[in-house]
Protein backbone atom coordinates (compact mmCIF):
# COMPACT_ATOMS: atom_id res chain seq x y z
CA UNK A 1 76.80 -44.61 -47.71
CA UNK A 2 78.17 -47.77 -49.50
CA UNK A 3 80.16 -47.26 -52.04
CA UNK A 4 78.90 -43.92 -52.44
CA UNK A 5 81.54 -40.63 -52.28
CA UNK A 6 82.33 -39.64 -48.44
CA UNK A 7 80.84 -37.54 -46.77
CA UNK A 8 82.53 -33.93 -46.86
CA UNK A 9 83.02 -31.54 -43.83
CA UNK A 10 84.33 -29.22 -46.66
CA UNK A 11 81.68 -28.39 -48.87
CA UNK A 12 81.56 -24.30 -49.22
CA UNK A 13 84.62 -22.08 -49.75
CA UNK A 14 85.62 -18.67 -50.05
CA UNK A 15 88.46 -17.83 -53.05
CA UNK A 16 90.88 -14.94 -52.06
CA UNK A 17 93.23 -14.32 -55.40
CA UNK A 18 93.95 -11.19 -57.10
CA UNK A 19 95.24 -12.74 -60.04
CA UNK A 20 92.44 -13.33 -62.31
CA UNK A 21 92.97 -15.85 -64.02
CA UNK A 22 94.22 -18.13 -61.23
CA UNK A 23 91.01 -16.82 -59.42
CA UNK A 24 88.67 -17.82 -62.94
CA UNK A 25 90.30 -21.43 -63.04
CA UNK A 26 89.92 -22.36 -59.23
CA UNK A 27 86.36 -21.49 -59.16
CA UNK A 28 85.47 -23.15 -62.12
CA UNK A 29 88.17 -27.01 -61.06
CA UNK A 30 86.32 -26.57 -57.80
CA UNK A 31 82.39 -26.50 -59.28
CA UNK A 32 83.06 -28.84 -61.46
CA UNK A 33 84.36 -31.04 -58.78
CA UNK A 34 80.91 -31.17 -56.17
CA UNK A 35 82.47 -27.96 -54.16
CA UNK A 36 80.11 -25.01 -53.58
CA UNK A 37 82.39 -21.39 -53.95
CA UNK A 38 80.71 -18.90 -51.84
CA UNK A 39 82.09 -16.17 -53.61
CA UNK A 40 85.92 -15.32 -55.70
CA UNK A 41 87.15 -12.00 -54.70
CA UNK A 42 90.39 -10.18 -54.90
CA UNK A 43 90.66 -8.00 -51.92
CA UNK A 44 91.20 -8.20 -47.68
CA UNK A 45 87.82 -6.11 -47.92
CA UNK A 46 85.69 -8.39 -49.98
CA UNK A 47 86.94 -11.48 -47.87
CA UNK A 48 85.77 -9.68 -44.53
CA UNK A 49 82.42 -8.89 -45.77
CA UNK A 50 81.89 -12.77 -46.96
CA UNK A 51 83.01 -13.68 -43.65
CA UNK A 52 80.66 -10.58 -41.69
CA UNK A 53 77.59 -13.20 -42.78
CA UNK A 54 77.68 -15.10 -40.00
CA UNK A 55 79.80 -18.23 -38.55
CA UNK A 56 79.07 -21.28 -40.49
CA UNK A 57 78.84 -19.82 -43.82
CA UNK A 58 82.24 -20.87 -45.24
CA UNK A 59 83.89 -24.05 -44.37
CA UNK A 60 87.52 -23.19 -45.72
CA UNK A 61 88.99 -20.44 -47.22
CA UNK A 62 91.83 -20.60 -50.14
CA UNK A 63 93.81 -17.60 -50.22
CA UNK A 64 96.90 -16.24 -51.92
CA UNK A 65 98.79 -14.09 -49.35
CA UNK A 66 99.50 -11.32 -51.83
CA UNK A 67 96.69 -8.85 -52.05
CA UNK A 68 96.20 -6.05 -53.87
CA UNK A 69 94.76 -4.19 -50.95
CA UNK A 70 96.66 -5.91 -48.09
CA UNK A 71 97.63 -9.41 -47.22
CA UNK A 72 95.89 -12.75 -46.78
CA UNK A 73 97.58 -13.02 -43.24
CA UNK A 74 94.77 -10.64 -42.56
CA UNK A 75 91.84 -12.52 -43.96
CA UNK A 76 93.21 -15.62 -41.70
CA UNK A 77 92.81 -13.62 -38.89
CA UNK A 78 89.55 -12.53 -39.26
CA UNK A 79 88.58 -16.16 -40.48
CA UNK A 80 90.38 -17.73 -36.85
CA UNK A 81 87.90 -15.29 -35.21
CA UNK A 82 85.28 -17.40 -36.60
CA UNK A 83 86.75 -20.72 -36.27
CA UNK A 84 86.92 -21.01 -40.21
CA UNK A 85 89.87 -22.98 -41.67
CA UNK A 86 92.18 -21.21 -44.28
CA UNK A 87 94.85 -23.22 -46.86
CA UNK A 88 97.45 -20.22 -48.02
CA UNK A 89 97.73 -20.86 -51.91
CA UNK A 90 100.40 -18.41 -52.58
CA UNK A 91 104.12 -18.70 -54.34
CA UNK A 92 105.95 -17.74 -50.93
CA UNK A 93 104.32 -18.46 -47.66
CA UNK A 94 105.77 -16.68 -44.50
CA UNK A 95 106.55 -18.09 -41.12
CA UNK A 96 104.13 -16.44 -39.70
CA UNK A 97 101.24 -18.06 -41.46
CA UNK A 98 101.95 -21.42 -40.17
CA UNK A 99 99.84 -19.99 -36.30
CA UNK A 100 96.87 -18.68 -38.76
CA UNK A 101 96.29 -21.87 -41.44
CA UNK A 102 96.17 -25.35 -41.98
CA UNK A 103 98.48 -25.45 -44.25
CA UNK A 104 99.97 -24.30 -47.37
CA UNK A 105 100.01 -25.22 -51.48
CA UNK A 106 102.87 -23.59 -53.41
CA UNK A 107 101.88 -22.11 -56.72
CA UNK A 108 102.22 -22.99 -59.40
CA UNK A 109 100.21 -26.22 -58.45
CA UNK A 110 98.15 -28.86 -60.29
CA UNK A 111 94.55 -29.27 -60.19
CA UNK A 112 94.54 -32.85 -58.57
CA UNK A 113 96.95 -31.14 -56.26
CA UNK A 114 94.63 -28.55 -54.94
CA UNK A 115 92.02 -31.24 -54.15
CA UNK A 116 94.05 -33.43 -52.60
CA UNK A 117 95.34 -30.40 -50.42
CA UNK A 118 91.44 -29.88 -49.70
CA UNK A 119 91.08 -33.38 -48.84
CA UNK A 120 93.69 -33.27 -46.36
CA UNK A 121 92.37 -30.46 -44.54
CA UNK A 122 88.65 -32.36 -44.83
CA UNK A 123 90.18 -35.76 -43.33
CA UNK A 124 92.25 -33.14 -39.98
CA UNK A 125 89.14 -31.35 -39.49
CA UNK A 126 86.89 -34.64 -39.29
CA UNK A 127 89.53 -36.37 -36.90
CA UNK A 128 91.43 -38.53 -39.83
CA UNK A 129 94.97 -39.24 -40.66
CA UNK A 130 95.63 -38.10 -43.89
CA UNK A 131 96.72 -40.84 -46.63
CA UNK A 132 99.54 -38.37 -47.87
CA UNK A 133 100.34 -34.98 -48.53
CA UNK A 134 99.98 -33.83 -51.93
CA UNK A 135 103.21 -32.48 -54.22
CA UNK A 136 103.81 -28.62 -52.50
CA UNK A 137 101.75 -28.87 -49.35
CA UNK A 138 102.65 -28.13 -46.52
CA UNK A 139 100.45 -29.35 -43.61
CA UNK A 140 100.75 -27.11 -40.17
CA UNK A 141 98.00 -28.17 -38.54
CA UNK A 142 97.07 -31.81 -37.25
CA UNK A 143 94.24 -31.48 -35.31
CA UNK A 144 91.66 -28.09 -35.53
């Protein structure tokens, strides 16, 4: 497409955030901007039954690691089980997340932040080098 907008491997995601707010303001940054949210939910639970639909549903997930009902390290395991891609978005991200995402955005964070996180993930999973890293991301993976 010349001079058209890139083509996006990302196109559908999944919001894990128990603060609602937070959850509220992603969804809406992330319609407005050409992204389809699958669904917003607050809880390990919910994620797993948006993820139960079937591989290929969701192409990344955002999630805080915080839960009410558990912890977002648990949502990126189910989600590796299905090959599906998840960006921590939380205020403290522990070692152990860096085997189970592609990377993590500290909170608080700015809006052109967030999709320039997303965009970073899009360019890995399509093969790219990524232009540069946003302010408060932290890139683990390099190749998925």
């Amino acid at each position: 497409m010349l001079f058209g907008r890139k083509q996006r491997l990302i196109t559908r995601l999944l919001v894990v955030e128990d603060e609602p707010l937070v959850a509220f303001d992603t969804e809406r940054m992330l319609r407005e901007h050409g992204y389809e949210v699958l669904a917003t939910v607050d809880r390990v639970a919910d994620a797993h039954a948006v993820l139960a639909r079937g591989a290929g549903v969701v192409d990344l997930i955002l999630a805080d690691v915080r839960l009410a009902d558990g912890s977002g390290l648990d949502v990126a395991r189910a989600a590796a089980e299905q090959g599906v891609p998840v960006m921590f978005v939380t205020g403290s991200c522990p070692l152990e997340a860096r085997a189970l995402a592609v990377g993590f955005l500290a909170k608080p964070y700015m809006e052109r932040d967030l999709l320039t996180a997303i965009d970073v993930v899009d360019a890995v999973r399509a093969g790219r080098h990524a232009k540069r890293l946003p302010q408060g991301f932290e890139l683990f993976a390099t190749a998925t």
